[in-house]
PDB file of N, CA and C in Angstrom:
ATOM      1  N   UNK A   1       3.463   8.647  -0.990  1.00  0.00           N
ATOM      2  CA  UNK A   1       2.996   9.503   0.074  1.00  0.00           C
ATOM      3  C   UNK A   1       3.509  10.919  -0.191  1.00  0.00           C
ATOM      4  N   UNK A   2       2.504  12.030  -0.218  1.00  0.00           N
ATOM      5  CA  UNK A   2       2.926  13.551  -0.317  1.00  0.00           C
ATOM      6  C   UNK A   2       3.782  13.961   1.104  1.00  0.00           C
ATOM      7  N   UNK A   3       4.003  15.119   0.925  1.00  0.00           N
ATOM      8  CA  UNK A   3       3.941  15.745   2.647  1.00  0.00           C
ATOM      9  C   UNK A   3       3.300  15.963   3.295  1.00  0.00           C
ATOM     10  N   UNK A   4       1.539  16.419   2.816  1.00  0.00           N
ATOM     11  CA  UNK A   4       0.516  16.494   3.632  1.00  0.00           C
ATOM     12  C   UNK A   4       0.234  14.997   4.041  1.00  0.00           C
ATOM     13  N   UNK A   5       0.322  14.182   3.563  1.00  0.00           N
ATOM     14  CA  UNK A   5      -0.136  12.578   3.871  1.00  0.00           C
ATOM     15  C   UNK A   5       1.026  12.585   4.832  1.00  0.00           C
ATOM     16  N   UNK A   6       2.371  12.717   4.901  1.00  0.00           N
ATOM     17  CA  UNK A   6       3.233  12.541   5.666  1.00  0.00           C
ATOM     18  C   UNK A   6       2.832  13.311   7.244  1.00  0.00           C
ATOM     19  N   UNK A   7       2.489  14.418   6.969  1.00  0.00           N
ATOM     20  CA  UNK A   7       1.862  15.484   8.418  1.00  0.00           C
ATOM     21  C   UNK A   7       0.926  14.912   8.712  1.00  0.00           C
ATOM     22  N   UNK A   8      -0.222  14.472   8.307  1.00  0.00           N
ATOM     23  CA  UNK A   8      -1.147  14.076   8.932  1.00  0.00           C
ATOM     24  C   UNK A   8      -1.193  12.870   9.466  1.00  0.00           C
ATOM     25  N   UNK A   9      -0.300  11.663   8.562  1.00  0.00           N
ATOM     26  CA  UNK A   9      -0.304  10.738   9.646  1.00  0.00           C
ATOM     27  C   UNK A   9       0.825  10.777  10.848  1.00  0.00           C
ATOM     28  N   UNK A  10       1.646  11.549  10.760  1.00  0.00           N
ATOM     29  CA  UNK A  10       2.494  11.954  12.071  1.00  0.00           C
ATOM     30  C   UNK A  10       1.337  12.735  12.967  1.00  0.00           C
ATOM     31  N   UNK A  11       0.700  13.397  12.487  1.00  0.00           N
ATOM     32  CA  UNK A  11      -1.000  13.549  13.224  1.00  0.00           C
ATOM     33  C   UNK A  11      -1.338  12.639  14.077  1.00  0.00           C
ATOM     34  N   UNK A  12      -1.868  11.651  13.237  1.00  0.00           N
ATOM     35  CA  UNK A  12      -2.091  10.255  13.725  1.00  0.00           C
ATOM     36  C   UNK A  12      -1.419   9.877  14.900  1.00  0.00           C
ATOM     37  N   UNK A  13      -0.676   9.454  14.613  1.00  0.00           N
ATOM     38  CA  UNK A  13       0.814   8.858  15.075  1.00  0.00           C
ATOM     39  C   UNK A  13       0.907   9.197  16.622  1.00  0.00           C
ATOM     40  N   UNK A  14       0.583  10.865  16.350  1.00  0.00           N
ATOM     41  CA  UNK A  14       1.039  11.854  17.906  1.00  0.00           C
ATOM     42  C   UNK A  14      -0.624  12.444  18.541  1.00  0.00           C
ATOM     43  N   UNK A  15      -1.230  11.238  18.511  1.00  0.00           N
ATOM     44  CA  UNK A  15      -2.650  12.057  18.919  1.00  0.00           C
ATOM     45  C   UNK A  15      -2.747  12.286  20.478  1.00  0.00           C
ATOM     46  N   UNK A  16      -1.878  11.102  21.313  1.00  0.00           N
ATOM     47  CA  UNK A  16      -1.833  11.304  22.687  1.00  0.00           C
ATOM     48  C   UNK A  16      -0.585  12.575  23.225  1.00  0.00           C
ATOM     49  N   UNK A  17       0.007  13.155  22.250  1.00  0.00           N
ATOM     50  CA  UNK A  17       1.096  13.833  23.064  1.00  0.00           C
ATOM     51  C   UNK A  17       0.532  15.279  22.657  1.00  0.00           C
ATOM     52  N   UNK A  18       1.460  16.007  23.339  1.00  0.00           N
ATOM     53  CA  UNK A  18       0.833  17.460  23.268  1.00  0.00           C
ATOM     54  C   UNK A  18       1.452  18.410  21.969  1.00  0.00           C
ATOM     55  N   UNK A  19       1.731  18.012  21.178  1.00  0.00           N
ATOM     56  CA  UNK A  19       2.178  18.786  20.300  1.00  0.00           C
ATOM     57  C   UNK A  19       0.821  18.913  19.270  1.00  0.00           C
ATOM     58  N   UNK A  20       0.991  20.081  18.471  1.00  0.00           N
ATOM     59  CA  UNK A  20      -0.126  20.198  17.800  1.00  0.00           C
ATOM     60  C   UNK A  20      -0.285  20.027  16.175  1.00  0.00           C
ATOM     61  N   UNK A  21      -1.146  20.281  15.648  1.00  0.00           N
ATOM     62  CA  UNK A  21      -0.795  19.857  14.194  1.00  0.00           C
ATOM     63  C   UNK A  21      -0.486  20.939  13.729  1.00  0.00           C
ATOM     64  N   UNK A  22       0.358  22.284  13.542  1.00  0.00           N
ATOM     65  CA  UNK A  22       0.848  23.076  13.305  1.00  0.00           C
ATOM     66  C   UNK A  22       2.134  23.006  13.907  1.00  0.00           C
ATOM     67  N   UNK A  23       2.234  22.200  15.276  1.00  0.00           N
ATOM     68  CA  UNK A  23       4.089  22.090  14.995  1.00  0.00           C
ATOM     69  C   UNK A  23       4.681  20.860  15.292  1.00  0.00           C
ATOM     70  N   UNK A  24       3.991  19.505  14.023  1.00  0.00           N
ATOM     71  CA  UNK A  24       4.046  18.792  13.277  1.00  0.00           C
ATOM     72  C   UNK A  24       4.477  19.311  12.038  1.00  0.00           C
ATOM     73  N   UNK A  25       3.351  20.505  11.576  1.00  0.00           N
ATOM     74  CA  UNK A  25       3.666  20.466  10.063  1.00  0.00           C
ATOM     75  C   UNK A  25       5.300  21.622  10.443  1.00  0.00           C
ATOM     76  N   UNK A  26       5.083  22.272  10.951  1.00  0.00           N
ATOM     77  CA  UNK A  26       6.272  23.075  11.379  1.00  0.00           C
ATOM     78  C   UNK A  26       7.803  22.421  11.053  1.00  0.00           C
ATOM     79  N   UNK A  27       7.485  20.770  12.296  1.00  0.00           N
ATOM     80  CA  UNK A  27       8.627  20.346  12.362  1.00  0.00           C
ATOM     81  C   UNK A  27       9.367  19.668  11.150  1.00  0.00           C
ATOM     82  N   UNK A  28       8.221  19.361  10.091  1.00  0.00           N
ATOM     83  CA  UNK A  28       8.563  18.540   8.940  1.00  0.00           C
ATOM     84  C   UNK A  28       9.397  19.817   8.109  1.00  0.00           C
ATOM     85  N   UNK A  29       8.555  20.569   7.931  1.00  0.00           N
ATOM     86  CA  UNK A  29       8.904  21.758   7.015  1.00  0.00           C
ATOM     87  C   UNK A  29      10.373  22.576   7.293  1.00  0.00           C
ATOM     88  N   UNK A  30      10.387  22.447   8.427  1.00  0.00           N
ATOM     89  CA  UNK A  30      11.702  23.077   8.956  1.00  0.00           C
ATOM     90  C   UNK A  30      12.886  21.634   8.585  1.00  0.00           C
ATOM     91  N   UNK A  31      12.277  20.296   8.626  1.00  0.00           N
ATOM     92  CA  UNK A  31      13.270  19.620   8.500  1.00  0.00           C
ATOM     93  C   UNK A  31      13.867  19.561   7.292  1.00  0.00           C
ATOM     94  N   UNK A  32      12.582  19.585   6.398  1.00  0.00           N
ATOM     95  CA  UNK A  32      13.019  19.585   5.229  1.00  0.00           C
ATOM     96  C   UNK A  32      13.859  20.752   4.379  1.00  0.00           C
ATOM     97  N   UNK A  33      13.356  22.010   4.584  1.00  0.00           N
ATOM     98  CA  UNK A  33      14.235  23.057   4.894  1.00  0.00           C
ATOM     99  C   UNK A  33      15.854  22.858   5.098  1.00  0.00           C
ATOM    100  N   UNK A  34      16.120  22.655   6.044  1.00  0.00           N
ATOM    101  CA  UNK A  34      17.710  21.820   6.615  1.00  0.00           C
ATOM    102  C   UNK A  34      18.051  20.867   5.533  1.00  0.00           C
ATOM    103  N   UNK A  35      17.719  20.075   5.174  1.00  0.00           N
ATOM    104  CA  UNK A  35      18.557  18.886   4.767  1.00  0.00           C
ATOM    105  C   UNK A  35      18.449  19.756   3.651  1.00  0.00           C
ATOM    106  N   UNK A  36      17.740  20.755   2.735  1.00  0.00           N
ATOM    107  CA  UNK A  36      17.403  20.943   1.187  1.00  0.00           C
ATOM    108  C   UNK A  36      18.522  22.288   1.612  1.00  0.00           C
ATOM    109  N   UNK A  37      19.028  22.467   2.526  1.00  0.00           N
ATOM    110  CA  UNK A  37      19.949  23.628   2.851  1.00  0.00           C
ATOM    111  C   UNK A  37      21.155  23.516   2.915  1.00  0.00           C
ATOM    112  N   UNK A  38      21.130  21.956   3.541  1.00  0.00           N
ATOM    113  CA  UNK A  38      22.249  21.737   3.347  1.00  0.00           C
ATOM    114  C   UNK A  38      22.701  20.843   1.996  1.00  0.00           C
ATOM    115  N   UNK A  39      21.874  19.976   1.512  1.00  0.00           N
ATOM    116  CA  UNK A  39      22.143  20.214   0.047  1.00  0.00           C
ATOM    117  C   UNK A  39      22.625  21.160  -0.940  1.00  0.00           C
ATOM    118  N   UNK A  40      22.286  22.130  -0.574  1.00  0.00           N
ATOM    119  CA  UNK A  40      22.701  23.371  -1.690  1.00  0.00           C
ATOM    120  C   UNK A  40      23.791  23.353  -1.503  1.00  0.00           C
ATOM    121  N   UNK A  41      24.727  23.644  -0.083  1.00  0.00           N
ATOM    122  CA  UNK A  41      26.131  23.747   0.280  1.00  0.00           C
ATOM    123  C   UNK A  41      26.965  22.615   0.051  1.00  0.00           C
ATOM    124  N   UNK A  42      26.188  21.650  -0.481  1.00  0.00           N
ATOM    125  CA  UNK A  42      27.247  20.768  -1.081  1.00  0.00           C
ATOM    126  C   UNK A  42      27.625  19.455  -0.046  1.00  0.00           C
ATOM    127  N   UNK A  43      26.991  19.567   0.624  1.00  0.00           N
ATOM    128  CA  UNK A  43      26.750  18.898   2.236  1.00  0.00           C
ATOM    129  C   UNK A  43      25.865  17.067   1.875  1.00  0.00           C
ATOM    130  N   UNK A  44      26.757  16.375   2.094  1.00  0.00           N
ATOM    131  CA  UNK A  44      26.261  14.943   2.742  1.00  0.00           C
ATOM    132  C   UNK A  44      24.724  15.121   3.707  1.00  0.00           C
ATOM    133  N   UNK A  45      23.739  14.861   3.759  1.00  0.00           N
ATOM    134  CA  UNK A  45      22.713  14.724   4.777  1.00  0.00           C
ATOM    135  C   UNK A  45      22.661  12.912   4.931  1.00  0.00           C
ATOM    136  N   UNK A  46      22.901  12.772   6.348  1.00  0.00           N
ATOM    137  CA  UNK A  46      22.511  11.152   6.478  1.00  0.00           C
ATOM    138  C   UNK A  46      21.900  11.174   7.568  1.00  0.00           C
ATOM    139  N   UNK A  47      20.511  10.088   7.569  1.00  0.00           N
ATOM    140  CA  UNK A  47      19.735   9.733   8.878  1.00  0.00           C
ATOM    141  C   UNK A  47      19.761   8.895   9.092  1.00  0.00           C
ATOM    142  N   UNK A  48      20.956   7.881   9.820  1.00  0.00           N
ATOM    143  CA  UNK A  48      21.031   6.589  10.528  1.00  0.00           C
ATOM    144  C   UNK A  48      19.889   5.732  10.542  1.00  0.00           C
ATOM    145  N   UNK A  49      20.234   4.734   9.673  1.00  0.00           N
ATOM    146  CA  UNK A  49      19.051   3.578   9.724  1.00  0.00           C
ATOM    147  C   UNK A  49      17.865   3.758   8.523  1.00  0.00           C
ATOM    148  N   UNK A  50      17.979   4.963   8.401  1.00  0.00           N
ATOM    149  CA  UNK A  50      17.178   5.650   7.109  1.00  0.00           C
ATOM    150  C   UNK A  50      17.790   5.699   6.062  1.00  0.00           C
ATOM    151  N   UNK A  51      18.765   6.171   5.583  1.00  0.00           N
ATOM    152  CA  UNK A  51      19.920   6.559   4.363  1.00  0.00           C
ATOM    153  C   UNK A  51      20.252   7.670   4.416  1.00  0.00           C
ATOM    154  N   UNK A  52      20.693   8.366   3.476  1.00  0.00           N
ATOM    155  CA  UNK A  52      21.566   9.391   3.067  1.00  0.00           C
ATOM    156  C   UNK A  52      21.556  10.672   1.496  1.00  0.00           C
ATOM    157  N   UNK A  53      21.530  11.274   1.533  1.00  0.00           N
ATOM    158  CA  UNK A  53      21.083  12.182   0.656  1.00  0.00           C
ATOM    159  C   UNK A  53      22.517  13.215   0.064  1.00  0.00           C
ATOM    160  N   UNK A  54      22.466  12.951  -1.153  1.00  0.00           N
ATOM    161  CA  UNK A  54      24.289  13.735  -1.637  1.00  0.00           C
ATOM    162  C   UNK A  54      23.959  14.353  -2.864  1.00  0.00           C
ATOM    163  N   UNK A  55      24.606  15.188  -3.921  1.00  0.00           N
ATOM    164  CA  UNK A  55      24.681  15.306  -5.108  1.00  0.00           C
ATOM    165  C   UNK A  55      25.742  14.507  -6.033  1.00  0.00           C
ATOM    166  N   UNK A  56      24.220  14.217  -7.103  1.00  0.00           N
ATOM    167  CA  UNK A  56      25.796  14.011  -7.962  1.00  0.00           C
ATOM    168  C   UNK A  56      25.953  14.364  -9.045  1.00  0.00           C
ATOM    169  N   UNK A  57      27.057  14.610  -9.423  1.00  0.00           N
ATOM    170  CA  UNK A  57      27.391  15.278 -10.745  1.00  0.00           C
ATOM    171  C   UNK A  57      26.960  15.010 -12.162  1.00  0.00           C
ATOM    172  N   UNK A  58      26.344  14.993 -13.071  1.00  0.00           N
ATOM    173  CA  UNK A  58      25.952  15.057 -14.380  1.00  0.00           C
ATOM    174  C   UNK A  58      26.749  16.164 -15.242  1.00  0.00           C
ATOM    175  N   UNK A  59      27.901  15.603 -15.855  1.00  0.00           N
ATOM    176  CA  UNK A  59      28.526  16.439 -16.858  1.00  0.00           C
ATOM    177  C   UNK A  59      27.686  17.399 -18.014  1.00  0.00           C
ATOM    178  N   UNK A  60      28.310  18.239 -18.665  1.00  0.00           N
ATOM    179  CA  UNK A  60      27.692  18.593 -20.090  1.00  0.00           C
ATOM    180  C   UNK A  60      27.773  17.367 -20.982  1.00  0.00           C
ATOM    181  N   UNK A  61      26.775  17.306 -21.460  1.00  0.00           N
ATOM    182  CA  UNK A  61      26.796  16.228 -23.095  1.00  0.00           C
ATOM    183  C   UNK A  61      25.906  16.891 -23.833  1.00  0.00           C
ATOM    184  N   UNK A  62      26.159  16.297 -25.138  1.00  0.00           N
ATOM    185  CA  UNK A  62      24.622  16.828 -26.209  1.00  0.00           C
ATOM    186  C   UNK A  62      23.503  15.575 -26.600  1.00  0.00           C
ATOM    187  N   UNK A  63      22.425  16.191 -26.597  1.00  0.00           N
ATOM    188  CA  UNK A  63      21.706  15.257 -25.976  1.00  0.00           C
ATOM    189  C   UNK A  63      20.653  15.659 -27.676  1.00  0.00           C
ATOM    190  N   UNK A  64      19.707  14.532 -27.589  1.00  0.00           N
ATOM    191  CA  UNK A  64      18.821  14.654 -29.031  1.00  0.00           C
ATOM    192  C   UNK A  64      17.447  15.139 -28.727  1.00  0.00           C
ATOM    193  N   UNK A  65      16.523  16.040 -29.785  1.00  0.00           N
ATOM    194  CA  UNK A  65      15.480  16.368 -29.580  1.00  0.00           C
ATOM    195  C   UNK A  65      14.363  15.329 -29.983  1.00  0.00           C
ATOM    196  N   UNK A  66      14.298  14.481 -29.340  1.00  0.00           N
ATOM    197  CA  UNK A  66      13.174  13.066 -29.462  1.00  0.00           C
ATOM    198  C   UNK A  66      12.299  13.721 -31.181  1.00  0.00           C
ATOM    199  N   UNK A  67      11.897  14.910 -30.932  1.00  0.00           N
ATOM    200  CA  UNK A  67      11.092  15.154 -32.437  1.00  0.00           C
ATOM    201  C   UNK A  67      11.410  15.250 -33.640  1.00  0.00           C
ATOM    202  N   UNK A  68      13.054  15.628 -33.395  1.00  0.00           N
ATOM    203  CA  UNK A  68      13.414  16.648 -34.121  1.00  0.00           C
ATOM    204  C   UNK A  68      14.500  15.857 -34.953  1.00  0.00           C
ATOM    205  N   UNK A  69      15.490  15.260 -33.686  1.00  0.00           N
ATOM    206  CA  UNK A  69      16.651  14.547 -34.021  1.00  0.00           C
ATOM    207  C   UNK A  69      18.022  15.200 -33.809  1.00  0.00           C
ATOM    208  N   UNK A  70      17.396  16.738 -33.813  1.00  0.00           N
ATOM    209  CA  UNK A  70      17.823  17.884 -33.721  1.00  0.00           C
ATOM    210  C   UNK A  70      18.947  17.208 -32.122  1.00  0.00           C
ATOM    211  N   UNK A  71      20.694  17.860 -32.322  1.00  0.00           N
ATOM    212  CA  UNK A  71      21.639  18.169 -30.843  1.00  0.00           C
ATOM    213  C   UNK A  71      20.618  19.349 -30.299  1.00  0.00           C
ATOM    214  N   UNK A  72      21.155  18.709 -29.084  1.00  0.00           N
ATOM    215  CA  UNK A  72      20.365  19.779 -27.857  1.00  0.00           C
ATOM    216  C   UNK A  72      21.967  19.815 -26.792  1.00  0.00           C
ATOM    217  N   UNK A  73      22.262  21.148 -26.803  1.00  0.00           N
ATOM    218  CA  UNK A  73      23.732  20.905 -25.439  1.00  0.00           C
ATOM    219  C   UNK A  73      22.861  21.001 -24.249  1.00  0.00           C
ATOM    220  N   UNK A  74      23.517  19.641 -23.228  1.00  0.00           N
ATOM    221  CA  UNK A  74      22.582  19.861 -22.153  1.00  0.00           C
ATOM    222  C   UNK A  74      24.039  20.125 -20.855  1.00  0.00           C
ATOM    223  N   UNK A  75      23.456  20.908 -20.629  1.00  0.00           N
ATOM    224  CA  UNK A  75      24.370  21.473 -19.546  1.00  0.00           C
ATOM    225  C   UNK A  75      24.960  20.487 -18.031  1.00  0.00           C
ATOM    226  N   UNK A  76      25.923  21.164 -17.528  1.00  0.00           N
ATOM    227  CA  UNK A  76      26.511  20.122 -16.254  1.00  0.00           C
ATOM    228  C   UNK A  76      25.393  20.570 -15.070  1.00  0.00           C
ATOM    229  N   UNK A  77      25.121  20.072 -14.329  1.00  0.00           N
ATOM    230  CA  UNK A  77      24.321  19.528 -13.456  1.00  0.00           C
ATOM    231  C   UNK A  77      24.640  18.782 -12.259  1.00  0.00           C
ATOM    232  N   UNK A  78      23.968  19.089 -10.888  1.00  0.00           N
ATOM    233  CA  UNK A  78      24.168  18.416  -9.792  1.00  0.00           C
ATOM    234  C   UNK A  78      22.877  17.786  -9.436  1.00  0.00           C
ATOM    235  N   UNK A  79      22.455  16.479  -9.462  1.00  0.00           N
ATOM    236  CA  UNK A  79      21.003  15.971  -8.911  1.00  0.00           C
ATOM    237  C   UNK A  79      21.159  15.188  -7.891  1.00  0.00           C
ATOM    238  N   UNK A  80      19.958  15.665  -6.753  1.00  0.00           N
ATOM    239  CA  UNK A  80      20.062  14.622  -5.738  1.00  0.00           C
ATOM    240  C   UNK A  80      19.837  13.375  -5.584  1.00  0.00           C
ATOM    241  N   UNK A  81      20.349  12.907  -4.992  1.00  0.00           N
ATOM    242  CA  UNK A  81      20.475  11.593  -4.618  1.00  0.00           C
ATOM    243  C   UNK A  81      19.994  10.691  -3.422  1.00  0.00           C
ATOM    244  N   UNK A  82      19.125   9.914  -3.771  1.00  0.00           N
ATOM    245  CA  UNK A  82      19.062   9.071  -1.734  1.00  0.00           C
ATOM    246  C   UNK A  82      19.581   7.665  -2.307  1.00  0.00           C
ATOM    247  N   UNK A  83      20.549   7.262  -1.010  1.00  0.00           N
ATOM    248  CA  UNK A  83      20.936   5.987  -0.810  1.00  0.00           C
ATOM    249  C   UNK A  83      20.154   5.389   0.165  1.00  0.00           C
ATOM    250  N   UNK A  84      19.246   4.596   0.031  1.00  0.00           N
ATOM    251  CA  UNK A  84      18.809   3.835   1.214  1.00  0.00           C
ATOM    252  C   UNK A  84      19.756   3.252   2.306  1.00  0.00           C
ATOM    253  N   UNK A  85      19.522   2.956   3.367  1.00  0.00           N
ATOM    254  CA  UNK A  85      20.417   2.567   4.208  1.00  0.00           C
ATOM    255  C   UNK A  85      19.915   0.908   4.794  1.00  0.00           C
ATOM    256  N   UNK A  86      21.122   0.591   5.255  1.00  0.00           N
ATOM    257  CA  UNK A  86      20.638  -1.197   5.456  1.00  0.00           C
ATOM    258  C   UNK A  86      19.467  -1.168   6.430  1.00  0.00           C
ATOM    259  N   UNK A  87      18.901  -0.691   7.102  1.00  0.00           N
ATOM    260  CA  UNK A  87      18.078  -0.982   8.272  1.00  0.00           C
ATOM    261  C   UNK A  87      17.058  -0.691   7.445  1.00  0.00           C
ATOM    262  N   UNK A  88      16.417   0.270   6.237  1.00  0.00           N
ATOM    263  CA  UNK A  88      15.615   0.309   5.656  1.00  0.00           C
ATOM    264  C   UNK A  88      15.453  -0.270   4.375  1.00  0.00           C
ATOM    265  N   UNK A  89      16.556  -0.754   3.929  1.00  0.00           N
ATOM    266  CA  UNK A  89      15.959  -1.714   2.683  1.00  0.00           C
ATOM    267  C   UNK A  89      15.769  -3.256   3.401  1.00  0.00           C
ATOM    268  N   UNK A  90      16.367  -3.575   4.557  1.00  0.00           N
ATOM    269  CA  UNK A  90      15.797  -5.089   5.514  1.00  0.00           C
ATOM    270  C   UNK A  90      14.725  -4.757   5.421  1.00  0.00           C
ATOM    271  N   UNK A  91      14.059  -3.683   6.044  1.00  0.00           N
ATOM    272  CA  UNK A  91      12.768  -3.859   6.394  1.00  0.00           C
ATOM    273  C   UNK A  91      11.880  -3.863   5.589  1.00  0.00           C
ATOM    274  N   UNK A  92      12.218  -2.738   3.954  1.00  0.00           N
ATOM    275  CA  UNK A  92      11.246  -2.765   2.341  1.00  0.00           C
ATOM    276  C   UNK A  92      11.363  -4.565   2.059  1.00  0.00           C
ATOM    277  N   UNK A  93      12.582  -4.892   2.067  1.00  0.00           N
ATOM    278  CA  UNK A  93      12.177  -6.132   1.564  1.00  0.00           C
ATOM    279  C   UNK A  93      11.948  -7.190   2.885  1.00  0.00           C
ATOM    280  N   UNK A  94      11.897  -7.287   3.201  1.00  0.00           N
ATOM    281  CA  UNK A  94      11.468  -8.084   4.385  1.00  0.00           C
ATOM    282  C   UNK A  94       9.599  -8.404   4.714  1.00  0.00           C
ATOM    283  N   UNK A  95       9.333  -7.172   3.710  1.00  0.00           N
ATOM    284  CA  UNK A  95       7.872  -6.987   3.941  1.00  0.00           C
ATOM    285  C   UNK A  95       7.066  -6.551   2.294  1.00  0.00           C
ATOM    286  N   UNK A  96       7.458  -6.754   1.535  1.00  0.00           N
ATOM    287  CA  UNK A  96       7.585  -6.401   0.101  1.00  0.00           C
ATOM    288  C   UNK A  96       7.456  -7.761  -0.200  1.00  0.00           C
ATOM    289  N   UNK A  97       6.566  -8.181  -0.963  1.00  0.00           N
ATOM    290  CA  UNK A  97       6.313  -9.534  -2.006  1.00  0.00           C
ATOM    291  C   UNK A  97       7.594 -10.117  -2.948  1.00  0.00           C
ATOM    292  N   UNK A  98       8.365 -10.347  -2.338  1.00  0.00           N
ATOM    293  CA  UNK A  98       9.421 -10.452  -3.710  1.00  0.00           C
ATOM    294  C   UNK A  98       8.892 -11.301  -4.666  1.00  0.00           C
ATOM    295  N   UNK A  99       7.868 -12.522  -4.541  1.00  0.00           N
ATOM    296  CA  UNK A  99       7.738 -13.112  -5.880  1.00  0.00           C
ATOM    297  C   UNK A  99       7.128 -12.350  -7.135  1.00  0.00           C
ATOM    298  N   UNK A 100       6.410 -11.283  -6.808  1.00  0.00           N
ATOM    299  CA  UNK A 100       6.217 -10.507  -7.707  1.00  0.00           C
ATOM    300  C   UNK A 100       7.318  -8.715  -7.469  1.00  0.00           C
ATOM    301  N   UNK A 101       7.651  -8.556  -8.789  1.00  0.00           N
ATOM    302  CA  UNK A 101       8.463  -7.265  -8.971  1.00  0.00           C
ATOM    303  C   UNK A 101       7.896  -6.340  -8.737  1.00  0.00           C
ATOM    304  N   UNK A 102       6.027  -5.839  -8.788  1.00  0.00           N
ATOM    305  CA  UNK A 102       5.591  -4.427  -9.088  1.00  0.00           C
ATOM    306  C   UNK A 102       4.775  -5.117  -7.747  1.00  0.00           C
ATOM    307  N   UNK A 103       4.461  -5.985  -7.123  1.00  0.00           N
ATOM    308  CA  UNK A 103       3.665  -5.797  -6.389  1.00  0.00           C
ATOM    309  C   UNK A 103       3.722  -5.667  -4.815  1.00  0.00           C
ATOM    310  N   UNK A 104       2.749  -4.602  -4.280  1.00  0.00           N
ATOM    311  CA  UNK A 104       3.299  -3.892  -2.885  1.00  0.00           C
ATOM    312  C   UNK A 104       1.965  -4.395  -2.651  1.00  0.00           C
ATOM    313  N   UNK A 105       1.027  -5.022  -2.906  1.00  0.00           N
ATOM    314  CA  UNK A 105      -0.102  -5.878  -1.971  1.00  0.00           C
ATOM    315  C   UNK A 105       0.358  -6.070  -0.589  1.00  0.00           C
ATOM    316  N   UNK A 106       1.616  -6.599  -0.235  1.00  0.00           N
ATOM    317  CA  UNK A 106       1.827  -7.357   0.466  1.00  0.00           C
ATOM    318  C   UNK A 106       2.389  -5.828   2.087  1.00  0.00           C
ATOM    319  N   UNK A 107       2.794  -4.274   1.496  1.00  0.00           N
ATOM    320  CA  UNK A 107       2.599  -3.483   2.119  1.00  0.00           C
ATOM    321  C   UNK A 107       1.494  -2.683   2.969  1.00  0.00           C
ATOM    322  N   UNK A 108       0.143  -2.852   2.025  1.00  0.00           N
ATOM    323  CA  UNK A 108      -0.703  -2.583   2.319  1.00  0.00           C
ATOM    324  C   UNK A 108      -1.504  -2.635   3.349  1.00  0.00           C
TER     325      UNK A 108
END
């Protein structure tokens, strides 16, 4: 799911209340905003029942040029991270096909 798929079915979602689809997309954008803000500062983001969002560290190493064979120094690095949280991986797998690994038929 994009973010426009995400706005529009919160669209959906909110067709009886009075908010509009401009502050839907507002509210997403601003949310996302925040948590990607507070990411930068180095900041924990967690949404109860949802998971949690952190950096984590990736040292310098030298790394190979797949063509070449050629060292490449690849620099230290912070990448984000989501931890799912228990109330949302119950519910992925709870409703997720486990006898098959790739298949989400059973989401649909």
């Amino acid at each position: 799911m994009t973010k426009s798929e995400l706005i529009e079915r919160l669209i959906e979602a909110q067709q009886d209340s009075e908010l509009t689809a401009k502050d839907i997309e507002l509210a997403v954008n601003l949310l996302l905003e925040q948590m990607s803000e507070a990411l930068i500062k180095g900041e924990r983001v967690e949404v109860r029942g949802f998971g949690s969002f952190s950096l984590n560290y990736h040292a310098p190493r030298t790394g190979r040029n797949p063509k070449t064979g050629e060292p490449v120094e690849i620099p230290a690095r912070y990448v984000p991270h989501f931890k799912p949280g228990k109330e949302l991986r119950e519910r992925v797998n709870a409703t997720v096909n486990t006898n098959s690994r790739h298949s989400f038929s059973a989401i649909k």
